[in-house]
C-alpha atoms as a PDB file:
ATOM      1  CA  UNK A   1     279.231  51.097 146.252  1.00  0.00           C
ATOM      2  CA  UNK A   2     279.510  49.409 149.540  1.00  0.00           C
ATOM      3  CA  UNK A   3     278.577  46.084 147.909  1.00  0.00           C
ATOM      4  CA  UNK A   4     281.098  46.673 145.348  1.00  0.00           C
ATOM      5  CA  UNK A   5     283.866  47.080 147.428  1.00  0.00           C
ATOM      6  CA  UNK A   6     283.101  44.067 149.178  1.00  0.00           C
ATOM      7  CA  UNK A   7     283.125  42.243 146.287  1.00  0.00           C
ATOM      8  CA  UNK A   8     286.492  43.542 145.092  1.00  0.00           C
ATOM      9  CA  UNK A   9     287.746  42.832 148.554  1.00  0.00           C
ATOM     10  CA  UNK A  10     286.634  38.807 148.621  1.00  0.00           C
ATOM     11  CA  UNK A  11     288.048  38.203 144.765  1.00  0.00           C
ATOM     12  CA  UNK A  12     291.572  39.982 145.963  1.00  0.00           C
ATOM     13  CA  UNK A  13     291.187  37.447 148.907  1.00  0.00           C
ATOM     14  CA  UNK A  14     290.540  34.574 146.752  1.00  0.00           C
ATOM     15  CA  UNK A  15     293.336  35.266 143.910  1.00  0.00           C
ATOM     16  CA  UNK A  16     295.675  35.440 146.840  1.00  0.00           C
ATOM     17  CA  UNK A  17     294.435  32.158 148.527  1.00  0.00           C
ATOM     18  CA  UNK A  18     295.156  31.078 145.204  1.00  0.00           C
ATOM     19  CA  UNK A  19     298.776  32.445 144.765  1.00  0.00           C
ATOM     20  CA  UNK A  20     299.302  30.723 148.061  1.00  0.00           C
ATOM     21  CA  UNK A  21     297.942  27.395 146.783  1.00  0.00           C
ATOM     22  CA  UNK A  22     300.306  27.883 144.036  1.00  0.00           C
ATOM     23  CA  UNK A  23     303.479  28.911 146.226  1.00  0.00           C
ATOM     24  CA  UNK A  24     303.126  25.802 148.235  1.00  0.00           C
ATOM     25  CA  UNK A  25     302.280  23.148 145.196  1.00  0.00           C
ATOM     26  CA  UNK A  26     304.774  24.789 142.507  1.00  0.00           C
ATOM     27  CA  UNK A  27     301.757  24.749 140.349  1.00  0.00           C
ATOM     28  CA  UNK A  28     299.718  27.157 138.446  1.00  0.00           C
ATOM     29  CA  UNK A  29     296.052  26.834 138.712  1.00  0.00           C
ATOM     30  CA  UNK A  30     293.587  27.769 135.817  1.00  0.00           C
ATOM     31  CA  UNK A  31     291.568  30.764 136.787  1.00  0.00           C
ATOM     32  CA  UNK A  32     288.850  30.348 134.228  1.00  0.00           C
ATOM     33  CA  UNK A  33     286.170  29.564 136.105  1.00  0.00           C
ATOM     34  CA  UNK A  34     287.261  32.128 138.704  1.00  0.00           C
ATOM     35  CA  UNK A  35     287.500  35.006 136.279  1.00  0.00           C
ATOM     36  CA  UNK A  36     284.082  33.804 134.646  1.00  0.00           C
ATOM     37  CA  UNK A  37     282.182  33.945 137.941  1.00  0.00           C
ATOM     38  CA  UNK A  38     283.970  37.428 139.229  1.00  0.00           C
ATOM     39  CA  UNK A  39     282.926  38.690 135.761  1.00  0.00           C
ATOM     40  CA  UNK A  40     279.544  37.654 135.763  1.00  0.00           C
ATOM     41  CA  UNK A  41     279.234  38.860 139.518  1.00  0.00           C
ATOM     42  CA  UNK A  42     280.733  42.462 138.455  1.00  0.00           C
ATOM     43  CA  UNK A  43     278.790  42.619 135.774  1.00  0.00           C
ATOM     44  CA  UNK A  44     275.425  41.997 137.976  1.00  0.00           C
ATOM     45  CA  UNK A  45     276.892  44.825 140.420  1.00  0.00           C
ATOM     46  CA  UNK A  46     277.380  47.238 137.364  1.00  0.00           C
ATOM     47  CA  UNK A  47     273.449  46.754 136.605  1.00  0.00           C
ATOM     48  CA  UNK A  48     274.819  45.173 133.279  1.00  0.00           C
ATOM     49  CA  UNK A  49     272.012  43.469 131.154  1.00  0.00           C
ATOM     50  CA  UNK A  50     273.718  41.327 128.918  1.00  0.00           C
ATOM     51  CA  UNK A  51     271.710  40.207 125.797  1.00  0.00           C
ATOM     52  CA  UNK A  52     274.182  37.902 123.326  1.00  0.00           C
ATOM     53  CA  UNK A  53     273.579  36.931 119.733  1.00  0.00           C
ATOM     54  CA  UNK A  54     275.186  34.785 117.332  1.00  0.00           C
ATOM     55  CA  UNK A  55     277.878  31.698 118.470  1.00  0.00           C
ATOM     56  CA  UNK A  56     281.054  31.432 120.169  1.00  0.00           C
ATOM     57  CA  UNK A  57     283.199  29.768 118.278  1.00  0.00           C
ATOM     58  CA  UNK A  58     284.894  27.129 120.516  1.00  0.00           C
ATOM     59  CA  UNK A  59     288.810  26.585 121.222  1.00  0.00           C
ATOM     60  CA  UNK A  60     291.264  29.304 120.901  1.00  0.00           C
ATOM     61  CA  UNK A  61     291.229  32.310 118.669  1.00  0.00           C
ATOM     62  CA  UNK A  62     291.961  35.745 118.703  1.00  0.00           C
ATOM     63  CA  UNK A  63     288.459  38.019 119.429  1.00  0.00           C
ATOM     64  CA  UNK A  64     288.350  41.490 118.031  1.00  0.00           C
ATOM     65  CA  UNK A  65     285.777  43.985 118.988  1.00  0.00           C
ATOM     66  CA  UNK A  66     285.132  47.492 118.892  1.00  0.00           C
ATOM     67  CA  UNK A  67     285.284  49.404 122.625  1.00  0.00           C
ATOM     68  CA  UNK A  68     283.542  51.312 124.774  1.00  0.00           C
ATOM     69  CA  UNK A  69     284.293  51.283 127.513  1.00  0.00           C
ATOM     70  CA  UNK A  70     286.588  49.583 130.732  1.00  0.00           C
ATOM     71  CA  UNK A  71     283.051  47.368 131.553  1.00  0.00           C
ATOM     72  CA  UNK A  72     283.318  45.409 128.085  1.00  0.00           C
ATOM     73  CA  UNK A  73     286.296  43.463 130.006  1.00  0.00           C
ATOM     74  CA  UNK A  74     283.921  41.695 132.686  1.00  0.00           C
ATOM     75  CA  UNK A  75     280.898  41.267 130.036  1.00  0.00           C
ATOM     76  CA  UNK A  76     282.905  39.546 126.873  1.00  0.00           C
ATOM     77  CA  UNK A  77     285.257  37.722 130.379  1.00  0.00           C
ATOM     78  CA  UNK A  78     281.986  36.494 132.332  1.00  0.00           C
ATOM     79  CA  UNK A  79     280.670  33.999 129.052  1.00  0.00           C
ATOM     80  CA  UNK A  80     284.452  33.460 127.637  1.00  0.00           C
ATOM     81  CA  UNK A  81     287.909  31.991 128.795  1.00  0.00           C
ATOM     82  CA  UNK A  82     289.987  34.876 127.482  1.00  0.00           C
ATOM     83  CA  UNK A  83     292.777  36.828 128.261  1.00  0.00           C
ATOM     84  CA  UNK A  84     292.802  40.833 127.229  1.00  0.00           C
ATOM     85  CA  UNK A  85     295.460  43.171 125.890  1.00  0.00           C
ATOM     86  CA  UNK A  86     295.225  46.479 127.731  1.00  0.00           C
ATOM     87  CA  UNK A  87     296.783  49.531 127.852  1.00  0.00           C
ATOM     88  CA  UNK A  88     299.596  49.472 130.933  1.00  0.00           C
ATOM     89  CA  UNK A  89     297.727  51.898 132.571  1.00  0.00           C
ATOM     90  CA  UNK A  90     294.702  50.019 133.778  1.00  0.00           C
ATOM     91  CA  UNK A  91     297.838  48.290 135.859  1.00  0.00           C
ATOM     92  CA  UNK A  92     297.910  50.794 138.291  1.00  0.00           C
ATOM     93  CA  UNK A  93     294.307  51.389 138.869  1.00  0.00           C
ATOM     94  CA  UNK A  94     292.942  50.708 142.216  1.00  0.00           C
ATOM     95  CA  UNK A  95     291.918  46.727 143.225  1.00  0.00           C
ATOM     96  CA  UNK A  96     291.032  46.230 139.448  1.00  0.00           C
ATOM     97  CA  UNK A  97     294.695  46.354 138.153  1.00  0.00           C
ATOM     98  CA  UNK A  98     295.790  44.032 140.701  1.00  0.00           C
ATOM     99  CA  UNK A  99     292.858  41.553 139.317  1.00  0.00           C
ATOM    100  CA  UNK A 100     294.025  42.383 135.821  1.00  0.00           C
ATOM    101  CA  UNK A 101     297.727  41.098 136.402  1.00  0.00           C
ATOM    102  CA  UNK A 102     296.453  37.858 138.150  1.00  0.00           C
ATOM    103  CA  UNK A 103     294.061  36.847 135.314  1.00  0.00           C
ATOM    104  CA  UNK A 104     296.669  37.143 132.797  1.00  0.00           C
ATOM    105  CA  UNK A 105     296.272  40.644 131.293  1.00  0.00           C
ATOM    106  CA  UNK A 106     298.608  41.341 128.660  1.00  0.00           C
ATOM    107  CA  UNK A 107     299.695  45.201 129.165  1.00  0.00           C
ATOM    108  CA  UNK A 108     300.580  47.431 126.199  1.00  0.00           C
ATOM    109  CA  UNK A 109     302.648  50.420 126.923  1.00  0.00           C
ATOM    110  CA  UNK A 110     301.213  53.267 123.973  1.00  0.00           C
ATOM    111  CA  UNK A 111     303.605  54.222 121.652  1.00  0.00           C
ATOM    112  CA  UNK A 112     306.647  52.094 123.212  1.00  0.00           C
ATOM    113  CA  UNK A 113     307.731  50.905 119.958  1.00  0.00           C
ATOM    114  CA  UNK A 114     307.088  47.217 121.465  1.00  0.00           C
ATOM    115  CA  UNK A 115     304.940  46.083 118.920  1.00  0.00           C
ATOM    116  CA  UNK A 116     306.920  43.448 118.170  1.00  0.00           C
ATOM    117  CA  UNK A 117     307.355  42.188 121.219  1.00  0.00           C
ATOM    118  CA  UNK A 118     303.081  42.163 121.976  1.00  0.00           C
ATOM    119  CA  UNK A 119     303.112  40.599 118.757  1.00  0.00           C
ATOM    120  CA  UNK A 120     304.709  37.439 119.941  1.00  0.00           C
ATOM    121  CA  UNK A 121     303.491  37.533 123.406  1.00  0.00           C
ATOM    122  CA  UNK A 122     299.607  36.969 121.440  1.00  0.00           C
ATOM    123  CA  UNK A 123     301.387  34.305 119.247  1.00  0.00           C
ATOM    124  CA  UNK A 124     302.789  32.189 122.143  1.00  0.00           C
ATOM    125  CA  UNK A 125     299.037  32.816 124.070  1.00  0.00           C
ATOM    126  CA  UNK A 126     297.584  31.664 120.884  1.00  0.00           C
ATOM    127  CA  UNK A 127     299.541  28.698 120.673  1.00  0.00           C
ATOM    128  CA  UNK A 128     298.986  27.857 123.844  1.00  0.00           C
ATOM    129  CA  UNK A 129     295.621  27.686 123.629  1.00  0.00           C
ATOM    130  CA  UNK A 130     294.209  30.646 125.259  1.00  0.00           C
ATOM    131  CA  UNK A 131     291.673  32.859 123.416  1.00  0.00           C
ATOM    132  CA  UNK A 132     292.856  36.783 123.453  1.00  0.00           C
ATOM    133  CA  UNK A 133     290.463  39.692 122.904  1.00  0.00           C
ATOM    134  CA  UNK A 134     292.028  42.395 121.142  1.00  0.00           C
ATOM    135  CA  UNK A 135     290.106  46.091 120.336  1.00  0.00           C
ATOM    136  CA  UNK A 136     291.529  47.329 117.413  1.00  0.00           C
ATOM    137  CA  UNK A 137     290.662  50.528 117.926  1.00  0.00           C
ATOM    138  CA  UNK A 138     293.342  51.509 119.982  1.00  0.00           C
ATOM    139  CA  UNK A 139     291.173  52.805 122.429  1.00  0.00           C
ATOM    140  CA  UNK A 140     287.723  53.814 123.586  1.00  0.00           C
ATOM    141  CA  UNK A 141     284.583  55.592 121.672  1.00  0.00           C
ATOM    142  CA  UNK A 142     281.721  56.767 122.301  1.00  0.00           C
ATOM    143  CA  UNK A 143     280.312  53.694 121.007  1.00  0.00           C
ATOM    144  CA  UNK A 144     278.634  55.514 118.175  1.00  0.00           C
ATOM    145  CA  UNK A 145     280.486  54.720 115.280  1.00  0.00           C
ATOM    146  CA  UNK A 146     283.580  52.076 114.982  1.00  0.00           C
ATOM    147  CA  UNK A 147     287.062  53.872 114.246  1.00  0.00           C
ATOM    148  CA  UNK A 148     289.647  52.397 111.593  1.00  0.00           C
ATOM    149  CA  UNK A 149     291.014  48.937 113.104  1.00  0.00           C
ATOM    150  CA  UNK A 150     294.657  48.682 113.167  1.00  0.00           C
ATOM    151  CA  UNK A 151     296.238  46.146 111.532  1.00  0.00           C
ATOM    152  CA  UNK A 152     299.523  45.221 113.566  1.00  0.00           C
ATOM    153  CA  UNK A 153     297.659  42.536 116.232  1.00  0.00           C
ATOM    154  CA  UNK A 154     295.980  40.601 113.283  1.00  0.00           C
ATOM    155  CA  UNK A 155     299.821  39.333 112.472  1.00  0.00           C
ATOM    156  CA  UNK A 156     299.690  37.299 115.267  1.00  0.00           C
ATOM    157  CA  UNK A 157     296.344  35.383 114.092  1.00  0.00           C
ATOM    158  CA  UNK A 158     298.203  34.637 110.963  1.00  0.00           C
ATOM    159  CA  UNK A 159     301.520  33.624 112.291  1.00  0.00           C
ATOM    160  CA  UNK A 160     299.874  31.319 115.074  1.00  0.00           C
ATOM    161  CA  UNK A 161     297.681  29.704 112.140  1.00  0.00           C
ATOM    162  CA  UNK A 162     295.013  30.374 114.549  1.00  0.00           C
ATOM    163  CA  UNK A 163     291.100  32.004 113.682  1.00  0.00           C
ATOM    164  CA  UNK A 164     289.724  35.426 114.152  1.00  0.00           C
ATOM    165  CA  UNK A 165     286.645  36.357 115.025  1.00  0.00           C
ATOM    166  CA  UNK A 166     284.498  39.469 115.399  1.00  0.00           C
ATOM    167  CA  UNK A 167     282.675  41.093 117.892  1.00  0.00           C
ATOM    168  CA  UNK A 168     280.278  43.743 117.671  1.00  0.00           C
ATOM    169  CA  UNK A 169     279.090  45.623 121.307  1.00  0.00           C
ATOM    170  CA  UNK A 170     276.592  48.122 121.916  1.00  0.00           C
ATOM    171  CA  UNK A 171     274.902  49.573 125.207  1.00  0.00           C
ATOM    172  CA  UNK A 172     271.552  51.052 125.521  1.00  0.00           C
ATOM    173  CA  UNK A 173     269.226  52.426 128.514  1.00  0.00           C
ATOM    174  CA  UNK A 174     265.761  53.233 128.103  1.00  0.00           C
ATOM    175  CA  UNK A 175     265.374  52.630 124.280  1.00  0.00           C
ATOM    176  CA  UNK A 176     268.609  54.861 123.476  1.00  0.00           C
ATOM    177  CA  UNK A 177     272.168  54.666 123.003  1.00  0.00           C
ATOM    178  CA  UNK A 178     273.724  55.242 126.455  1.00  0.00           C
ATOM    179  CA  UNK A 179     276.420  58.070 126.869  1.00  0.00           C
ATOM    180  CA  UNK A 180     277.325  57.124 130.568  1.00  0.00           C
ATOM    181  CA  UNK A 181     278.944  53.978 130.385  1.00  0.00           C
ATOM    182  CA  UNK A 182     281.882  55.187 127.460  1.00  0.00           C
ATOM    183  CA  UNK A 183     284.829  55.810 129.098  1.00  0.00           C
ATOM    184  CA  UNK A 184     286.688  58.163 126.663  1.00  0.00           C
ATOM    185  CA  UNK A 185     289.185  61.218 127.047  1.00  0.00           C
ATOM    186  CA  UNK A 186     290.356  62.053 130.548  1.00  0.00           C
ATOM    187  CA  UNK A 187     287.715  60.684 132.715  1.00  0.00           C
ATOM    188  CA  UNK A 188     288.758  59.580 136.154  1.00  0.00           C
ATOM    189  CA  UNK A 189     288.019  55.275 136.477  1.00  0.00           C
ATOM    190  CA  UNK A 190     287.005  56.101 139.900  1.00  0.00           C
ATOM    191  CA  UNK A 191     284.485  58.713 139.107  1.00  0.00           C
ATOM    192  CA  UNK A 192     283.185  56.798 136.256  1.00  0.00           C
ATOM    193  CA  UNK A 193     282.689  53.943 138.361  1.00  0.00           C
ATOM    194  CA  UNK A 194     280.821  55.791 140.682  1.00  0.00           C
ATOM    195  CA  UNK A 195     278.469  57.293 138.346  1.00  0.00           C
ATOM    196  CA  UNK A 196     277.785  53.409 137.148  1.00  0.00           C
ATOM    197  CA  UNK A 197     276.766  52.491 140.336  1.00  0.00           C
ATOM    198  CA  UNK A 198     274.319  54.996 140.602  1.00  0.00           C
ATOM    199  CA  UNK A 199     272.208  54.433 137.650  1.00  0.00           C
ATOM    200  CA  UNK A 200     269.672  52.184 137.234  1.00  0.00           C
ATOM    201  CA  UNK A 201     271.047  48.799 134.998  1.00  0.00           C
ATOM    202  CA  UNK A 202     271.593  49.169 131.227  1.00  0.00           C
ATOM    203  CA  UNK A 203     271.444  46.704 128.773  1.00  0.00           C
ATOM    204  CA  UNK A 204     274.814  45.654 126.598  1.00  0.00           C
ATOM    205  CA  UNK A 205     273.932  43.682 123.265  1.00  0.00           C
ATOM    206  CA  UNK A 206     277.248  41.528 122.423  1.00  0.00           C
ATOM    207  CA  UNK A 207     276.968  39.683 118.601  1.00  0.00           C
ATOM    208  CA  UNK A 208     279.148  37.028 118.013  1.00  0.00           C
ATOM    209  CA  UNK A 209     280.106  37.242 114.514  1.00  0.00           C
ATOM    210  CA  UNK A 210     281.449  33.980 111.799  1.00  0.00           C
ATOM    211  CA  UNK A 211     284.652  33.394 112.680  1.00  0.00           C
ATOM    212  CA  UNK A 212     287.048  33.947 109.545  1.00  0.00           C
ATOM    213  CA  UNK A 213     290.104  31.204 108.470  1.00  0.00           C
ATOM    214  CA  UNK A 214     293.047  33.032 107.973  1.00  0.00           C
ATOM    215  CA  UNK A 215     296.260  31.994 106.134  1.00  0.00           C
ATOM    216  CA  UNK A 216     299.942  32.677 106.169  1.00  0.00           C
ATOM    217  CA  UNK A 217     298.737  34.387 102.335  1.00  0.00           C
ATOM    218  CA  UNK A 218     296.420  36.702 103.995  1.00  0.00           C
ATOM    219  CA  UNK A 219     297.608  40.216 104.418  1.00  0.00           C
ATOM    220  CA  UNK A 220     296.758  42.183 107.803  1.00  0.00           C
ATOM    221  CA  UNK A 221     295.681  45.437 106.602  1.00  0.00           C
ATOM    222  CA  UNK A 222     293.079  43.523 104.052  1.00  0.00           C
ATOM    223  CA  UNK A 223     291.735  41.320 107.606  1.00  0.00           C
ATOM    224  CA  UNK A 224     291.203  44.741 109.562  1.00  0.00           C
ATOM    225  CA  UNK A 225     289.469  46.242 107.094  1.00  0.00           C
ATOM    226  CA  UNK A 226     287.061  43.085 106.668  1.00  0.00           C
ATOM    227  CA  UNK A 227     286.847  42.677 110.592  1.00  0.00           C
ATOM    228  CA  UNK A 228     286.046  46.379 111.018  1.00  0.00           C
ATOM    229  CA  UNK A 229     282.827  46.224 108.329  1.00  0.00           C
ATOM    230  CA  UNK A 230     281.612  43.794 109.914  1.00  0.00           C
ATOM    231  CA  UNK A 231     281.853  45.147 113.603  1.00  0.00           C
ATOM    232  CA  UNK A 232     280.636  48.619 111.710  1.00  0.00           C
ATOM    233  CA  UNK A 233     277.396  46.679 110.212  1.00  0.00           C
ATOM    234  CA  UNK A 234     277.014  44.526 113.231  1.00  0.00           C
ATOM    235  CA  UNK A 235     276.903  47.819 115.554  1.00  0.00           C
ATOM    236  CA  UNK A 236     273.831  49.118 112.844  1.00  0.00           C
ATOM    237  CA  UNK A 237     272.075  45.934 112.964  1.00  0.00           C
ATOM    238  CA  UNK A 238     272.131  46.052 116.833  1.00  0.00           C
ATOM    239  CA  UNK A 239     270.848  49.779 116.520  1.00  0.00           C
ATOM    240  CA  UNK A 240     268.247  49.097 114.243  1.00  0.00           C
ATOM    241  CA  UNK A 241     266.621  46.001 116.041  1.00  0.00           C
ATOM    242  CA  UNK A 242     266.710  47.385 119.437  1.00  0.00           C
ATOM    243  CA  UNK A 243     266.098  51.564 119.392  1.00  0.00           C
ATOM    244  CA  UNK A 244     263.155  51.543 116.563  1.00  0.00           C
ATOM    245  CA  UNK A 245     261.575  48.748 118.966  1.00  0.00           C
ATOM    246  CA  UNK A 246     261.432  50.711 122.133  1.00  0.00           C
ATOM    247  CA  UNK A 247     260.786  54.334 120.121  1.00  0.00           C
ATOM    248  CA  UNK A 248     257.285  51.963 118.839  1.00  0.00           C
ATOM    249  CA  UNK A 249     256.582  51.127 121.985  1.00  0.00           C
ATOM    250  CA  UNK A 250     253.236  51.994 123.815  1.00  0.00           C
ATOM    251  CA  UNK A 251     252.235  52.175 127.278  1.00  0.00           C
ATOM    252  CA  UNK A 252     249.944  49.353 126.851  1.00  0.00           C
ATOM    253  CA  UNK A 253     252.607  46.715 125.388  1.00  0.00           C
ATOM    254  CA  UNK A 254     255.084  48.446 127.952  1.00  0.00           C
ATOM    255  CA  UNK A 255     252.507  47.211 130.557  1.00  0.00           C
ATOM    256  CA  UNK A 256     252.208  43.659 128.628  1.00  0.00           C
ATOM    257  CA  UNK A 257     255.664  42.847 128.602  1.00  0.00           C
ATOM    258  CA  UNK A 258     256.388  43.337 132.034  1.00  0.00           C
ATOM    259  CA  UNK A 259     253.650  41.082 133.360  1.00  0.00           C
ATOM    260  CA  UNK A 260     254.979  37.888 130.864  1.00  0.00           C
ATOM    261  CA  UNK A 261     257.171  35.715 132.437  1.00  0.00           C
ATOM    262  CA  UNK A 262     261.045  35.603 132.150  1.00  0.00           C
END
């Protein structure tokens, strides 16, 4: 916990070296590589294993995944230049909000009626040529099953002419599907995070799916429906491979594999 604080501490110190940079040349400076090596760096403090499959597609498009939980921000953030939409809550949280706003978070305030106006804001980051993660969800699970996708965000992808592409995440500890890290219901971020740091590290599987064309034809409820079998199937797939595997396992290849190298 100590260690984590510190490390919150130094990026707050950095992003506001780098406001002050900004103030004094009237220019903004990308953060990319800064948000890829805090991620990667929170992520390590988290005990996060991250094991990835399938490819990124390169250049901008908008991501949508399935979530779990708060930590899939850092993980999908530390191998991707992305911006988020999140809920305007996670604005006020201690240190990380603050982080949020200076990476270029795009809040969502639930059931605003401001749709609309989200809608655009992902069409003008899309045509600038960021890449935006979106969880169609609407919010978090328990990371057992994927819940309908909503169509409303997938608008943007067709009115910035820009490509979609899945993402299917999954965490497991010890062979099994791990119930501490989703964040769901009323839980406290502070309490969560301290029950995080406690634990010994847990592996995340992230598969990258095809990316999908769309077209100004293409209707949105038809795309979430296609995006959200595939996260579903990817999400079995990433079940199947990894929990039958460590339920075969015996002491003896237990033994093996942690003498090979890497």
């Amino acid at each position: 916990l100590s260690a984590f604080l510190v490390f919150l501490l130094l990026s707050m110190a950095t992003l506001g070296l780098v406001r002050i940079i900004e103030f004094c040349s009237r220019q903004r400076i990308d953060r990319t590589v800064l948000v890829n090596v805090y991620s990667a760096g929170l992520c390590r403090l988290l005990g996060m294993r991250i094991q990835t499959r399938g490819l990124v597609m390169e250049g901008p498009a908008l991501r949508v995944c399935n979530h779990v939980s708060w930590t899939d921000i850092p993980i999908l953030a530390a191998g991707l230049p992305l911006r988020f939409l999140a809920k305007r809550e996670v604005a006020s949280w201690p240190i990380i909000g603050w982080i949020a706003r200076e990476i270029g978070t795009i809040f969502v305030r639930r059931g605003a009626g401001d749709s609309a106006k989200v809608r655009q804001t992902l069409v003008s980051a899309l045509e600038g040529g960021s890449s935006v993660v979106v969880f169609p969800e609407g919010t978090t699970t328990t990371g057992a099953g994927v819940k309908r996708f909503h169509p409303h965000m997938l608008g943007a992808a067709i009115e910035a002419k820009c490509p979609v592409q899945a993402i299917t995440i999954a965490y497991h500890r010890d062979g099994q599907r791990d119930w501490l890290v989703p964040f769901t219901g009323d839980d406290d971020f502070v309490a969560h995070l301290c029950r995080l740091l406690k634990k010994p590290a847990v592996r995340m599987d992230v598969l990258y799916h095809p990316p999908v064309t769309v077209s100004a034809s293409d209707n949105p409820a038809d795309l979430a429906q296609l995006f959200h079998q595939q996260v579903s199937q990817g999400l079995v797939t990433l079940r199947e491979e990894y929990e039958p595997a460590a339920a075969r396992r015996t002491p003896l290849n237990h033994k093996e594999s942690a003498t090979e190298p890497g």
